[in-house]
Protein backbone atom coordinates (compact mmCIF):
# COMPACT_ATOMS: atom_id res chain seq x y z
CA UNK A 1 -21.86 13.70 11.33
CA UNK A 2 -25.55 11.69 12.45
CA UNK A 3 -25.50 9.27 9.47
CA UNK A 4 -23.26 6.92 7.77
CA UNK A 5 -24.46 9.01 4.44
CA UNK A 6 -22.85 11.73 5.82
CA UNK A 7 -19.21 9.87 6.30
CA UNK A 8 -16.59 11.01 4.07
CA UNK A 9 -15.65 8.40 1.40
CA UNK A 10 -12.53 6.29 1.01
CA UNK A 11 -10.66 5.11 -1.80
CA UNK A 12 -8.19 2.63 -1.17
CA UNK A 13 -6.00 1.16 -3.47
CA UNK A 14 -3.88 -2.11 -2.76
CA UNK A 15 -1.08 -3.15 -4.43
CA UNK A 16 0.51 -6.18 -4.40
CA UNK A 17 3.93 -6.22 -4.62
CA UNK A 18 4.62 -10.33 -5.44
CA UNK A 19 5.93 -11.65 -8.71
CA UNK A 20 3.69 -14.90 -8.01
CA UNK A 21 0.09 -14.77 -9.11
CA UNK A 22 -2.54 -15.65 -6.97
CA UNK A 23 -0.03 -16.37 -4.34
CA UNK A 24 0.42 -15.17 -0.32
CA UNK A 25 0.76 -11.60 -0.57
CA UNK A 26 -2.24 -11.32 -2.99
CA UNK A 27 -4.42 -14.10 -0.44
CA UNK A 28 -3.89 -11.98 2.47
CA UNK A 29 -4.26 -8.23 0.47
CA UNK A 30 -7.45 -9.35 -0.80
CA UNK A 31 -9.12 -10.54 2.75
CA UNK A 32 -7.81 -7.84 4.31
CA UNK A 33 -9.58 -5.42 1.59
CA UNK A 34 -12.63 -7.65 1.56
CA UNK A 35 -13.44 -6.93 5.28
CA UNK A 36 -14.10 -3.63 4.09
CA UNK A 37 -16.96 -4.62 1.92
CA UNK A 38 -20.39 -3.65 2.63
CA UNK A 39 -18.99 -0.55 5.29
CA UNK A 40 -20.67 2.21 3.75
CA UNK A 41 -18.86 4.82 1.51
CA UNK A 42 -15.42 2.22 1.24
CA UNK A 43 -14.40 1.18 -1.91
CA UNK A 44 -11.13 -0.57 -2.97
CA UNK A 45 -9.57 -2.00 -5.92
CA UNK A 46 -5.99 -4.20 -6.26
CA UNK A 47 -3.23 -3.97 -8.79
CA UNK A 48 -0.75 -6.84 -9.33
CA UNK A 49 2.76 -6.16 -10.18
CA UNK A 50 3.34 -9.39 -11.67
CA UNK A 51 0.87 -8.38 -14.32
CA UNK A 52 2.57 -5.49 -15.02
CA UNK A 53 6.03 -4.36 -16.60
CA UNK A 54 7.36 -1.51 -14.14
CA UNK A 55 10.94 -0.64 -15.12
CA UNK A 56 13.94 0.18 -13.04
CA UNK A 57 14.15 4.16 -11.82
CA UNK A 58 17.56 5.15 -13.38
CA UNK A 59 17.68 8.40 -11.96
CA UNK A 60 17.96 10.67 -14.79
CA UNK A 61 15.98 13.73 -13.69
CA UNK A 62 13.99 13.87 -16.15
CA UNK A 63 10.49 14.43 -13.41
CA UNK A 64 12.71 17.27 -12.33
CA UNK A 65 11.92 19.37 -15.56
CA UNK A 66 9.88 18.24 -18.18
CA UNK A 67 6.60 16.53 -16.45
CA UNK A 68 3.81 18.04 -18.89
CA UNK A 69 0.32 17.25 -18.59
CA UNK A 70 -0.51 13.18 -17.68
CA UNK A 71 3.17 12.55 -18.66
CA UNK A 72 4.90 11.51 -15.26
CA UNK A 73 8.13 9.90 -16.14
CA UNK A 74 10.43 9.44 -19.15
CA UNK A 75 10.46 5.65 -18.55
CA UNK A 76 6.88 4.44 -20.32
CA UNK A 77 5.94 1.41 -19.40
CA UNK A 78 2.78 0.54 -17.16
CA UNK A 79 3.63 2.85 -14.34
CA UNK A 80 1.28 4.72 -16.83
CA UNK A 81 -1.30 3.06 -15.11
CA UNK A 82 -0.15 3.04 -11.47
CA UNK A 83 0.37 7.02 -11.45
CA UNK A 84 -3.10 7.83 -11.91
CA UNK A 85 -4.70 5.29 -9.78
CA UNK A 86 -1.90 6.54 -6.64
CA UNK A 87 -3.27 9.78 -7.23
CA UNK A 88 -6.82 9.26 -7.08
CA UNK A 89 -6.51 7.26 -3.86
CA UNK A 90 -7.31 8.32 -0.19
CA UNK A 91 -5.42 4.72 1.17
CA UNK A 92 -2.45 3.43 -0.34
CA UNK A 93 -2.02 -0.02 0.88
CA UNK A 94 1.48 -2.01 -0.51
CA UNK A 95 1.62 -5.43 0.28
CA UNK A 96 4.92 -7.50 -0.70
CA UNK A 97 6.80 -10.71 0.24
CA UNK A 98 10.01 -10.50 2.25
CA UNK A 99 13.19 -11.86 0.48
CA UNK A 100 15.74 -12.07 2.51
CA UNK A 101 14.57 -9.81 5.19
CA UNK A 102 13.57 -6.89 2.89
CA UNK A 103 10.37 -6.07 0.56
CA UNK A 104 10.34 -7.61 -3.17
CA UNK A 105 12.29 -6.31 -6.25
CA UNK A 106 8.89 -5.56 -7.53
CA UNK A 107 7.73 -3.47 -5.16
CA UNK A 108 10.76 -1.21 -4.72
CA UNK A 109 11.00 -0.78 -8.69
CA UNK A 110 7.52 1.00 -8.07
CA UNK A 111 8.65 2.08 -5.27
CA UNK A 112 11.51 4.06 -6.79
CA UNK A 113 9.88 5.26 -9.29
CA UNK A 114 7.10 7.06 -7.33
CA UNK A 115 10.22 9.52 -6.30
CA UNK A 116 8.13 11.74 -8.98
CA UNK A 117 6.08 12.30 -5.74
CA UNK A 118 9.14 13.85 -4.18
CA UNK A 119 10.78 15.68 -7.14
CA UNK A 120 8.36 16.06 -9.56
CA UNK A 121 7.70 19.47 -11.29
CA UNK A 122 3.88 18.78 -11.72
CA UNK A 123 3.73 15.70 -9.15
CA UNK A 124 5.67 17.14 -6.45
CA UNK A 125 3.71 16.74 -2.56
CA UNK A 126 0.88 15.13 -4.38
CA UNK A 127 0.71 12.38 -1.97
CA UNK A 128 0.96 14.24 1.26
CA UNK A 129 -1.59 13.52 3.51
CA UNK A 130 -3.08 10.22 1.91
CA UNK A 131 -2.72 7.50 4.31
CA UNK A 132 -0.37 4.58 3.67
CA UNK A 133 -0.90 0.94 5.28
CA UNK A 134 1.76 -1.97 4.53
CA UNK A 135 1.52 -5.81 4.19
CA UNK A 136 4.00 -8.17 4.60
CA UNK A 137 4.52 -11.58 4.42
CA UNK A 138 7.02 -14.14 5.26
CA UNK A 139 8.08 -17.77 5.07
CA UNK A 140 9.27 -18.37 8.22
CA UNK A 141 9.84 -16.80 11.99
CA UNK A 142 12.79 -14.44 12.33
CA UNK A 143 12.81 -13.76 8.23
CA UNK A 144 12.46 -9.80 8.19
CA UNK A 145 8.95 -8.79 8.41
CA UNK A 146 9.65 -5.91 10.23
CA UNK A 147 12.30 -4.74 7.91
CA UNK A 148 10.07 -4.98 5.25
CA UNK A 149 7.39 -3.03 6.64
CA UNK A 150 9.58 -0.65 7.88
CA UNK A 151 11.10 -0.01 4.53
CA UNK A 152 7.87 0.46 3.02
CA UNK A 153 7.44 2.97 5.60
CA UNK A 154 10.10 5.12 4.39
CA UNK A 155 8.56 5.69 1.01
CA UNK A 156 5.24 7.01 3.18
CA UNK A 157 7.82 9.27 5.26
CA UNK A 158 9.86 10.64 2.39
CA UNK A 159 6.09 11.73 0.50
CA UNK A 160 4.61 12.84 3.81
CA UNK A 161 1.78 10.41 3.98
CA UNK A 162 -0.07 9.40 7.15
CA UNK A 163 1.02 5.82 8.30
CA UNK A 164 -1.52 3.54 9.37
CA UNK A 165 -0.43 1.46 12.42
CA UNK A 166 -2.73 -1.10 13.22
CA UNK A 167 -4.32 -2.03 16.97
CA UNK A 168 -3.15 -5.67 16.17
CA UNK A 169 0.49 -5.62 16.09
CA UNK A 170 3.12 -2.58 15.33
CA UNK A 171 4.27 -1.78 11.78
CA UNK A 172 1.64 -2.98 9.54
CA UNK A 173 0.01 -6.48 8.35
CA UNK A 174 2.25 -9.29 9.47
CA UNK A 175 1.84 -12.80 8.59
CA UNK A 176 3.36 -16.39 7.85
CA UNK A 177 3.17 -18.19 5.00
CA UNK A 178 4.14 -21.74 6.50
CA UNK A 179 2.10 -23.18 9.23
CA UNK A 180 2.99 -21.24 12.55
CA UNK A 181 6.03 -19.70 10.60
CA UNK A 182 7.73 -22.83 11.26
CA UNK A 183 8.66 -23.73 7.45
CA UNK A 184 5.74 -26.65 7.18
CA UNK A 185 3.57 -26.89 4.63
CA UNK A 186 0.17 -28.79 4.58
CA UNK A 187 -0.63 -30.85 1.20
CA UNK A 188 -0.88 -28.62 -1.60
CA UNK A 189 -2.30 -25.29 -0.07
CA UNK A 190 -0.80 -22.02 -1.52
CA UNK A 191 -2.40 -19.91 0.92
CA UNK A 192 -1.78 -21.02 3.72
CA UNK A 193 -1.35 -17.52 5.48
CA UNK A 194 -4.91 -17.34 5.45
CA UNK A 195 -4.82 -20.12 8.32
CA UNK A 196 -2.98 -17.40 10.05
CA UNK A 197 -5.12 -15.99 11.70
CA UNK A 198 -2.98 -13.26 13.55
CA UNK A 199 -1.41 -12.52 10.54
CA UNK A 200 -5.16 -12.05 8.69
CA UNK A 201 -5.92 -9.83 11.83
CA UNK A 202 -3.26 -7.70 11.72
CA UNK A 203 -3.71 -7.01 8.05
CA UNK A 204 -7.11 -6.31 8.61
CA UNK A 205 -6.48 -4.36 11.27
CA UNK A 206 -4.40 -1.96 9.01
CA UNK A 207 -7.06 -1.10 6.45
CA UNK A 208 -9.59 -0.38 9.13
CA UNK A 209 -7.30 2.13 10.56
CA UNK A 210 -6.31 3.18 7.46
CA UNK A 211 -9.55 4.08 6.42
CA UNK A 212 -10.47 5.46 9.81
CA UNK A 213 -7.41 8.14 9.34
CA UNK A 214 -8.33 8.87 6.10
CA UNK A 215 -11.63 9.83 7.37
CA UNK A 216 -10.66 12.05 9.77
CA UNK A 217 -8.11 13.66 7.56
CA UNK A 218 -10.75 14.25 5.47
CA UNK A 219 -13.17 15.51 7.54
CA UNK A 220 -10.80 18.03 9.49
CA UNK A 221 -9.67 19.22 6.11
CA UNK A 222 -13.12 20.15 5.27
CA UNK A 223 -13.48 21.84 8.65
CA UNK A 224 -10.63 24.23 7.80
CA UNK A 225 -10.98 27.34 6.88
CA UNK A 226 -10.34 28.09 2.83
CA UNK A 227 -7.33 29.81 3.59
CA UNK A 228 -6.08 27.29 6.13
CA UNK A 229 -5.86 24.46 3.58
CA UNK A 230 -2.94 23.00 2.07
């Protein structure tokens, strides 16, 4: 490839996995996605959970069977408008809180209920090979950041998706949402994990490797041979 023109292009979609509006989580999603603007053929867009009513999975089978046409699930709620916008991604990046050392009840109700990916008559392996990037973000040192990024990275493993590990740090975006992790708090900031500036790196550090894996996933795909493709 001898031009930027000629660069396969990325779709990444963030979610954000906090019940608070305008919060941490959706602070440090958003910069992260925003050093993407202007880099040719990179576009993103961000859904908020807390502006959406995603129901509980209750695991009654119902993807095993009867998926038909855009119908995904027998739960309808607006998952209706997740599904499609998962699909038509190249980058999935979940962001969430961690309470009490594990993601958000938000994001594993979306979570759970992407299992359609896994058993799914129609939806079934429709996510392998996208890349998946997580976000995390915690109160204080010692809270479960790891956990939570590790949990989100079972959902990537269990619908064979690429992980994106970033150059700054290990499992994902990791960040503080106190001053130094230390619990403080500074007048009336909410965002104060954007004065984190290791934590902002490592997030951003995510969605560039994200999107530099989903380039070269795409372009060796297209380098196959028709019969060689998945």
């Amino acid at each position: 490839m001898s031009s930027a023109a000629q660069l396969p292009e990325v779709s990444i979609l963030g979610i954000c996995g906090s019940p608070v509006r305008e919060g941490n989580v959706a602070a440090l999603l958003e910069a992260a996605l925003r050093s993407q603007d202007g880099r040719p053929g990179v576009r993103w867009e961000i859904l908020h959970l807390a502006d959406l009513r995603v129901e509980d999975c209750v695991h009654c089978n119902w993807c095993l069977r009867k998926q038909e046409g855009e119908r995904r699930c027998s739960r309808q709620d607006d998952m209706g408008e997740v599904y499609p916008r998962v699909e038509a991604c190249d980058v999935l990046l979940l962001a969430t809180p961690v309470y009490f050392g594990r993601l958000s009840g938000h994001l594993a109700a979306c979570i759970d209920r992407m299992r359609i990916y896994v058993h799914g008559n129609l939806t079934a392996g429709m996510l392998r090979d996208k890349v998946g990037g997580a976000i995390a973000v915690a109160w204080f040192r010692m809270a479960g950041l790891e956990m939570a990024l590790l949990t989100v990275h079972q959902f990537f493993h269990a619908v064979n998706m690429v992980i994106a590990s970033p150059d700054i740090g290990l499992q994902g975006g990791a960040a503080f949402s106190s001053l130094e992790g230390t619990g403080r708090r500074e007048g009336d900031d909410r965002r104060l994990v954007l004065r984190d500036q290791l934590g902002v790196a490592s997030a951003v550090s995510t969605v560039q490797r994200a999107v530099e894996l989903s380039r070269l996933l795409k372009a060796g795909r297209e380098a196959l041979p028709p019969e060689a493709r998945p």
